[in-house]
PDB file of N, CA and C in Angstrom:
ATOM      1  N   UNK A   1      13.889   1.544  -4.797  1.00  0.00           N
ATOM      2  CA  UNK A   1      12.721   1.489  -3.941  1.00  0.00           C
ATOM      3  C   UNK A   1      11.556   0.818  -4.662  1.00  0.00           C
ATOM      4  N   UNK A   2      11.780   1.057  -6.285  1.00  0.00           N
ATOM      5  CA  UNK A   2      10.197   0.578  -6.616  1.00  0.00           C
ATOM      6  C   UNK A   2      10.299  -0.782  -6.358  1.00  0.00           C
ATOM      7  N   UNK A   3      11.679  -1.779  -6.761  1.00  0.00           N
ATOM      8  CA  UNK A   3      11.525  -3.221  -6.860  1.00  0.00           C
ATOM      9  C   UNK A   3      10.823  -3.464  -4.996  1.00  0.00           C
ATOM     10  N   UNK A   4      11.723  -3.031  -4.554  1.00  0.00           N
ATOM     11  CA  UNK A   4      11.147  -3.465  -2.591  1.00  0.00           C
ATOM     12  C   UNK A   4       9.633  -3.018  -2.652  1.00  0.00           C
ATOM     13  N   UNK A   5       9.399  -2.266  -3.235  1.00  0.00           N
ATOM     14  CA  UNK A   5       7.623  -2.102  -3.185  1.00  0.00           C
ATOM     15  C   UNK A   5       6.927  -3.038  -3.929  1.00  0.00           C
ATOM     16  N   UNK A   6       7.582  -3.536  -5.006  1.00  0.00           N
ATOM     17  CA  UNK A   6       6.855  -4.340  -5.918  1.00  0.00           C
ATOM     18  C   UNK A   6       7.053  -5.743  -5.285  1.00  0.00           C
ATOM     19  N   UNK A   7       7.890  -5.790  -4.207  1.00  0.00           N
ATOM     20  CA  UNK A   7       8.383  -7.263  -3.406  1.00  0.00           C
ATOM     21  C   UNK A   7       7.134  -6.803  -2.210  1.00  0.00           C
ATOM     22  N   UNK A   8       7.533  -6.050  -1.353  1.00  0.00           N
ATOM     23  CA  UNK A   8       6.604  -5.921  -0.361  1.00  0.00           C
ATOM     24  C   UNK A   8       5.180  -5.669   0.056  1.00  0.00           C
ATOM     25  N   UNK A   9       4.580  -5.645  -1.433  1.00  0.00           N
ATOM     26  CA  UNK A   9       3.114  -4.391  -1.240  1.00  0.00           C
ATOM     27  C   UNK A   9       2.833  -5.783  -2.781  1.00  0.00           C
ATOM     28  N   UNK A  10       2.809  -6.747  -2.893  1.00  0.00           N
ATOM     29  CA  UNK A  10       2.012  -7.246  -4.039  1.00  0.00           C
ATOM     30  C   UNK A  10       1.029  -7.212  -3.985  1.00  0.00           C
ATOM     31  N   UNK A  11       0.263  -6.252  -2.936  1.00  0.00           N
ATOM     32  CA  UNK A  11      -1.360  -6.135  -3.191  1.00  0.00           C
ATOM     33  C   UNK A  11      -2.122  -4.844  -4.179  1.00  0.00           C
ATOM     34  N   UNK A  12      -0.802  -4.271  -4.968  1.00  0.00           N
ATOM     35  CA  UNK A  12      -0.992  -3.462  -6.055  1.00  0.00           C
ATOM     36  C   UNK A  12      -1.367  -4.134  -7.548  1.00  0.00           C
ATOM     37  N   UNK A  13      -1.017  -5.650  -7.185  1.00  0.00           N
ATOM     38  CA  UNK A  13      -1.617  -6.699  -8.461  1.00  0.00           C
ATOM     39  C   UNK A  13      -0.613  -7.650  -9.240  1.00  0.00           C
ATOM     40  N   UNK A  14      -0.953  -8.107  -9.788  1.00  0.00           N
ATOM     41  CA  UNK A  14      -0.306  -9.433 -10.357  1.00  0.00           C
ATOM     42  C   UNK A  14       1.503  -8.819 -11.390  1.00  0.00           C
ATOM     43  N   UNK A  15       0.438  -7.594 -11.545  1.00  0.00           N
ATOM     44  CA  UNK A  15       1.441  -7.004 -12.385  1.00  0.00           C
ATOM     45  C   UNK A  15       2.393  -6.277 -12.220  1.00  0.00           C
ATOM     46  N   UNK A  16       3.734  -5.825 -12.365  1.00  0.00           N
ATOM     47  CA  UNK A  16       5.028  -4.942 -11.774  1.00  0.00           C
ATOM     48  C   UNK A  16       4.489  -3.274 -12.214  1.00  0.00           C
ATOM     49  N   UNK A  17       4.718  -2.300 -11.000  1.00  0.00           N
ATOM     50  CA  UNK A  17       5.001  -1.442 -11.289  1.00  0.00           C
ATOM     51  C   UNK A  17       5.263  -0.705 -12.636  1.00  0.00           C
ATOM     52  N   UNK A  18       5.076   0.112 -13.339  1.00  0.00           N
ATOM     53  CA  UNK A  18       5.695   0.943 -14.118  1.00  0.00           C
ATOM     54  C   UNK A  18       5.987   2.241 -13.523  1.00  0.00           C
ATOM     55  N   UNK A  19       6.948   2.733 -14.740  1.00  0.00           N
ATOM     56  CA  UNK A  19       7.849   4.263 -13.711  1.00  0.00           C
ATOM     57  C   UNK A  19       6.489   4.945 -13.400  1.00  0.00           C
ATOM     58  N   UNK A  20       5.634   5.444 -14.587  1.00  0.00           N
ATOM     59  CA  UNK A  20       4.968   6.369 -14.233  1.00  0.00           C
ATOM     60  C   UNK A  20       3.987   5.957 -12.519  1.00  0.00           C
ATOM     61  N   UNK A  21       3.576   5.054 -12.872  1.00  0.00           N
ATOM     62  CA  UNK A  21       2.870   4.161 -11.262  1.00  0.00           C
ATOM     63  C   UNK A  21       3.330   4.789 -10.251  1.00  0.00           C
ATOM     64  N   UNK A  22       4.735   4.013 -10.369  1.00  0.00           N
ATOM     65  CA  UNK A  22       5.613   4.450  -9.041  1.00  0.00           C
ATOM     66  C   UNK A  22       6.109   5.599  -8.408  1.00  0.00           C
ATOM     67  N   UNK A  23       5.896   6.467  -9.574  1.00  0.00           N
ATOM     68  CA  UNK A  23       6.611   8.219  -9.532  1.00  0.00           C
ATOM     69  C   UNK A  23       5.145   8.496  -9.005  1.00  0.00           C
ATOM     70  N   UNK A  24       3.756   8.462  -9.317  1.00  0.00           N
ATOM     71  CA  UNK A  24       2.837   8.789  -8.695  1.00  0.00           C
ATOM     72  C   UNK A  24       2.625   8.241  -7.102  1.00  0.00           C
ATOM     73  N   UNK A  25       2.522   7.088  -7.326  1.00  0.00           N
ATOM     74  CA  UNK A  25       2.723   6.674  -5.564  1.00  0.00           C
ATOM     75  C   UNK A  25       3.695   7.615  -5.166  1.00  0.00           C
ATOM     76  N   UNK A  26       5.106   7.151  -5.036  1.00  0.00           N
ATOM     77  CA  UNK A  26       5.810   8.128  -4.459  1.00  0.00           C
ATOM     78  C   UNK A  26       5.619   9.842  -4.051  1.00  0.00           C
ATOM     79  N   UNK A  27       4.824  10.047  -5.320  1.00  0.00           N
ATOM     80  CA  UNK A  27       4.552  11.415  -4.952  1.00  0.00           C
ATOM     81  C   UNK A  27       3.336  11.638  -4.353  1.00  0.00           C
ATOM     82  N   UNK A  28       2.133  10.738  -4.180  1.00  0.00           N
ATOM     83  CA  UNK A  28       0.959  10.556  -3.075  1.00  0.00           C
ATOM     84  C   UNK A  28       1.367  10.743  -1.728  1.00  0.00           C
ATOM     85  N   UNK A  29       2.782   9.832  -1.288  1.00  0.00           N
ATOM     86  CA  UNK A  29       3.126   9.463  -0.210  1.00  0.00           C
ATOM     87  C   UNK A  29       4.344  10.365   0.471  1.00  0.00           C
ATOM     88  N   UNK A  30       4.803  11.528  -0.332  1.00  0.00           N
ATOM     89  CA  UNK A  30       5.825  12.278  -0.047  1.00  0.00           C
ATOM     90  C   UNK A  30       4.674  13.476   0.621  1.00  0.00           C
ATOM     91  N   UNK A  31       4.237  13.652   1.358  1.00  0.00           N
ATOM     92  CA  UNK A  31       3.305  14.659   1.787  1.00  0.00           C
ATOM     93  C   UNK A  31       4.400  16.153   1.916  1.00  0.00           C
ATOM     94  N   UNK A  32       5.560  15.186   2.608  1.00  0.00           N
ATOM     95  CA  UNK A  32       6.421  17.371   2.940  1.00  0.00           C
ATOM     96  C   UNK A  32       6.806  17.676   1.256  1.00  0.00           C
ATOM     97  N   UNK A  33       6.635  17.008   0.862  1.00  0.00           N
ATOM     98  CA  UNK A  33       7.801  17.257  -0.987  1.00  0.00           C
ATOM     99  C   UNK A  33       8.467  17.233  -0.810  1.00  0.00           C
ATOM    100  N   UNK A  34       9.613  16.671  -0.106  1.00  0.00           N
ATOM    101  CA  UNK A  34      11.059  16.697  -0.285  1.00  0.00           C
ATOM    102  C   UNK A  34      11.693  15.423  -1.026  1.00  0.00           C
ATOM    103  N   UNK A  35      10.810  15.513  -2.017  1.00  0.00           N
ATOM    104  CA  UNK A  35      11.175  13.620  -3.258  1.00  0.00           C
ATOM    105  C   UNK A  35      12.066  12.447  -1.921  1.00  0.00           C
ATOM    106  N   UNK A  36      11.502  12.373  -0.982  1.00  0.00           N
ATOM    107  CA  UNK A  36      11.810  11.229  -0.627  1.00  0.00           C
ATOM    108  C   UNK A  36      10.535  10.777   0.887  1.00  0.00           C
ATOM    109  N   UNK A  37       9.921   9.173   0.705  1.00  0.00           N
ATOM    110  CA  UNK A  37       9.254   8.608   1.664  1.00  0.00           C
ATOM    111  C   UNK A  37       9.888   7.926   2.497  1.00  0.00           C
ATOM    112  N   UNK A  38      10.067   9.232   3.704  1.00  0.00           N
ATOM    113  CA  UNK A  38      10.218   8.668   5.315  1.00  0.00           C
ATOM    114  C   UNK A  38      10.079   8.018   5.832  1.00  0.00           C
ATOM    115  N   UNK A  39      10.113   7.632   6.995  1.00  0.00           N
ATOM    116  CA  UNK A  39       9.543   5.855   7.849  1.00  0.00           C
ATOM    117  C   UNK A  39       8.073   6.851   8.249  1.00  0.00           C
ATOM    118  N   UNK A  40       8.000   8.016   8.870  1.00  0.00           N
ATOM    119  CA  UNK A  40       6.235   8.514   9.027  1.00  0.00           C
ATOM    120  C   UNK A  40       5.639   8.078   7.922  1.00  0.00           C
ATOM    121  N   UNK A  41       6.115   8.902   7.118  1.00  0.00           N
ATOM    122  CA  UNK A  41       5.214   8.955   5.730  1.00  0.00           C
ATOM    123  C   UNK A  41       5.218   7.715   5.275  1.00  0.00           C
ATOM    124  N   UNK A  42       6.026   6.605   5.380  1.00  0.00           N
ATOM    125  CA  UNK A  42       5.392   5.033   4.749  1.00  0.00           C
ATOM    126  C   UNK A  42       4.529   4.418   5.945  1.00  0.00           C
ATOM    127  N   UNK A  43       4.625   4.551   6.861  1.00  0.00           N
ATOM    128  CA  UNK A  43       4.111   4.369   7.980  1.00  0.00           C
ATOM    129  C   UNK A  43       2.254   4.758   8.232  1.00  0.00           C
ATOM    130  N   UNK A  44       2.517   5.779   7.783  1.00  0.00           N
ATOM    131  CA  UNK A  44       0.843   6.388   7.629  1.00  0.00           C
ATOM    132  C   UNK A  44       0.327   5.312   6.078  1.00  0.00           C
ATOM    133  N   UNK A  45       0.910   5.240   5.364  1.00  0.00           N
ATOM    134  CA  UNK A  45       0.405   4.397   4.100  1.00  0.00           C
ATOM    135  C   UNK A  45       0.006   3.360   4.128  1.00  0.00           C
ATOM    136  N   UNK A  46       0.785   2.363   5.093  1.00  0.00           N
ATOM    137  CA  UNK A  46       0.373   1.352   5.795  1.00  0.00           C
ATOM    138  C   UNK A  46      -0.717   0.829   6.480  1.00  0.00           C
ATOM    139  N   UNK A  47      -0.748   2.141   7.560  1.00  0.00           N
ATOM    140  CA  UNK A  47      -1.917   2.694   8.478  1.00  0.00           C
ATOM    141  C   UNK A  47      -3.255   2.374   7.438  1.00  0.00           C
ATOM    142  N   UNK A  48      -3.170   3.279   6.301  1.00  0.00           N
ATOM    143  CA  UNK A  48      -3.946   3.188   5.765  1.00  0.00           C
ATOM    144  C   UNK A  48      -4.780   2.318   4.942  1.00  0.00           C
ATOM    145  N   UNK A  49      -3.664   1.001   4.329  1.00  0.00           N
ATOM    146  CA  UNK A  49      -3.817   0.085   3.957  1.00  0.00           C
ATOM    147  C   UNK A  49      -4.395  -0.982   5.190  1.00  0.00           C
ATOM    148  N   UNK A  50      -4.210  -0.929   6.314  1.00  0.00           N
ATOM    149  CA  UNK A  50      -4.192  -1.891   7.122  1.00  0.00           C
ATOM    150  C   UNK A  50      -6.171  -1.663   7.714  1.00  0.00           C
ATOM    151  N   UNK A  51      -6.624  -0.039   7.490  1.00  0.00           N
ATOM    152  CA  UNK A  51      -7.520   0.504   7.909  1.00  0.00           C
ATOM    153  C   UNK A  51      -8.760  -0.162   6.862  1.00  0.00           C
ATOM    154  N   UNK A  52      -7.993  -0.177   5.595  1.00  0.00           N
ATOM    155  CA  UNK A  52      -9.040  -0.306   4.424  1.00  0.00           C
ATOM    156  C   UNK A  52      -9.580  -1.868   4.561  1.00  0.00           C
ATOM    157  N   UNK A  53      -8.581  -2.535   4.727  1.00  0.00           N
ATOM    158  CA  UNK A  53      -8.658  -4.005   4.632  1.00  0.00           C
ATOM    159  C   UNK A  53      -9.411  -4.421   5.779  1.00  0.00           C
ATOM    160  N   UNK A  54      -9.502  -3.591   6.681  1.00  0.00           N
ATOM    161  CA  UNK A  54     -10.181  -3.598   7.654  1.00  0.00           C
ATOM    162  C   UNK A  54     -11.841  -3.800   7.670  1.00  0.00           C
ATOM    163  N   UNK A  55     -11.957  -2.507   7.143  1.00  0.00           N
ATOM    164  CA  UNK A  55     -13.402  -2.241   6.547  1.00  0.00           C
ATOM    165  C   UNK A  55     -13.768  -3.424   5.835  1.00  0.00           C
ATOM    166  N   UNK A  56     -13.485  -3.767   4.944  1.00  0.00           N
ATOM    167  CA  UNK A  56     -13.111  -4.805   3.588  1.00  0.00           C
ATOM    168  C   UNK A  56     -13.990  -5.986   4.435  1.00  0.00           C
ATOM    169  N   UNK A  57     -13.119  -6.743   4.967  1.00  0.00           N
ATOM    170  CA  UNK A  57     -13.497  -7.657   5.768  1.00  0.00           C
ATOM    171  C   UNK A  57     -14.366  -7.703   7.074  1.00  0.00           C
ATOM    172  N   UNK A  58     -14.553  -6.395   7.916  1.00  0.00           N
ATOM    173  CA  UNK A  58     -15.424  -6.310   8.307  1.00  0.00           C
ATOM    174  C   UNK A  58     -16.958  -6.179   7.737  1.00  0.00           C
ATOM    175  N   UNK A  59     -16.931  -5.627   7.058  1.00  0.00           N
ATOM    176  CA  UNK A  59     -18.714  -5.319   6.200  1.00  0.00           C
ATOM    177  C   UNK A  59     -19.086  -6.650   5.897  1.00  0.00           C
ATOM    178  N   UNK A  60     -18.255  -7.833   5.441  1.00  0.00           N
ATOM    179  CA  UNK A  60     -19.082  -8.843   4.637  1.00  0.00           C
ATOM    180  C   UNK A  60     -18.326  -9.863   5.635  1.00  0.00           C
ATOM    181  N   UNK A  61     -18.880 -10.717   6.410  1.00  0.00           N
ATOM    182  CA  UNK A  61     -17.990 -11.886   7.519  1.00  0.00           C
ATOM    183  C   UNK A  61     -17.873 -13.056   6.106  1.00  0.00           C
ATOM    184  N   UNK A  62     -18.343 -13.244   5.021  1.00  0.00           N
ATOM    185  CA  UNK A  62     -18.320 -14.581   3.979  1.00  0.00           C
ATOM    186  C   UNK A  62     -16.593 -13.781   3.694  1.00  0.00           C
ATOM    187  N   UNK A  63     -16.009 -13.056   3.622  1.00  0.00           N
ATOM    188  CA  UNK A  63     -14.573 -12.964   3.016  1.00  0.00           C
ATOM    189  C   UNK A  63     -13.828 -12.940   3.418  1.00  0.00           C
ATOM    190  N   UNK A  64     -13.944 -13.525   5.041  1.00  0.00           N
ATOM    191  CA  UNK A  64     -13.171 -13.219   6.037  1.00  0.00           C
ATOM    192  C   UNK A  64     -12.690 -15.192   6.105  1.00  0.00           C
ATOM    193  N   UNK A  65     -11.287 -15.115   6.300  1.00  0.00           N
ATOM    194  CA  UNK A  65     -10.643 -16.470   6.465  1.00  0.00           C
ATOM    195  C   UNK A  65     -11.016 -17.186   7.810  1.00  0.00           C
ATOM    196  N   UNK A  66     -11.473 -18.367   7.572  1.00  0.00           N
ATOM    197  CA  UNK A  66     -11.978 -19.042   8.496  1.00  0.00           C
ATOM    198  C   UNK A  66     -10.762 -20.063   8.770  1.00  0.00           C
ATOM    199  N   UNK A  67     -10.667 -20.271  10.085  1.00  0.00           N
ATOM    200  CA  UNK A  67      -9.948 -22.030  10.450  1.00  0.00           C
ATOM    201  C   UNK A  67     -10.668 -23.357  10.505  1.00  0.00           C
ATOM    202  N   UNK A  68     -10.345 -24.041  10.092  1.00  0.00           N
ATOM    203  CA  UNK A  68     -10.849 -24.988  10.208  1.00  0.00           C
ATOM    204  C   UNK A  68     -10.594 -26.193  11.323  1.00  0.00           C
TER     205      UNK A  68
END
């Protein structure tokens, strides 16, 4: 799972995962504890990522991608 996160989510940075990283995410995102992230539980993470970036680019319109 960590490599597909480190493929899918490169907005954690230039740099790969380490165990400890990933054992913490994972365990942020396991809300019932049962050591494994569900389609809810990645699903809400998403949510959340998608919410932030939101904000992000709403507050300042200069960082927001323009067409030309």
């Amino acid at each position: 799972m960590k490599e597909l996160l480190n493929k899918e989510l490169p907005i954690f940075g230039s740099k790969q995962m380490d165990e400890a990283e990933f054992k913490r995410l994972v365990n942020d995102l396991d809300h019932n504890k049962d050591s494994e992230v569900d389609f809810k539980e990645y699903v809400c993470f998403l949510a959340c990522i998608t919410m932030g970036f939101n904000e992000f680019f709403k507050d300042d319109p200069s960082k927001q991608h323009r067409r030309k």
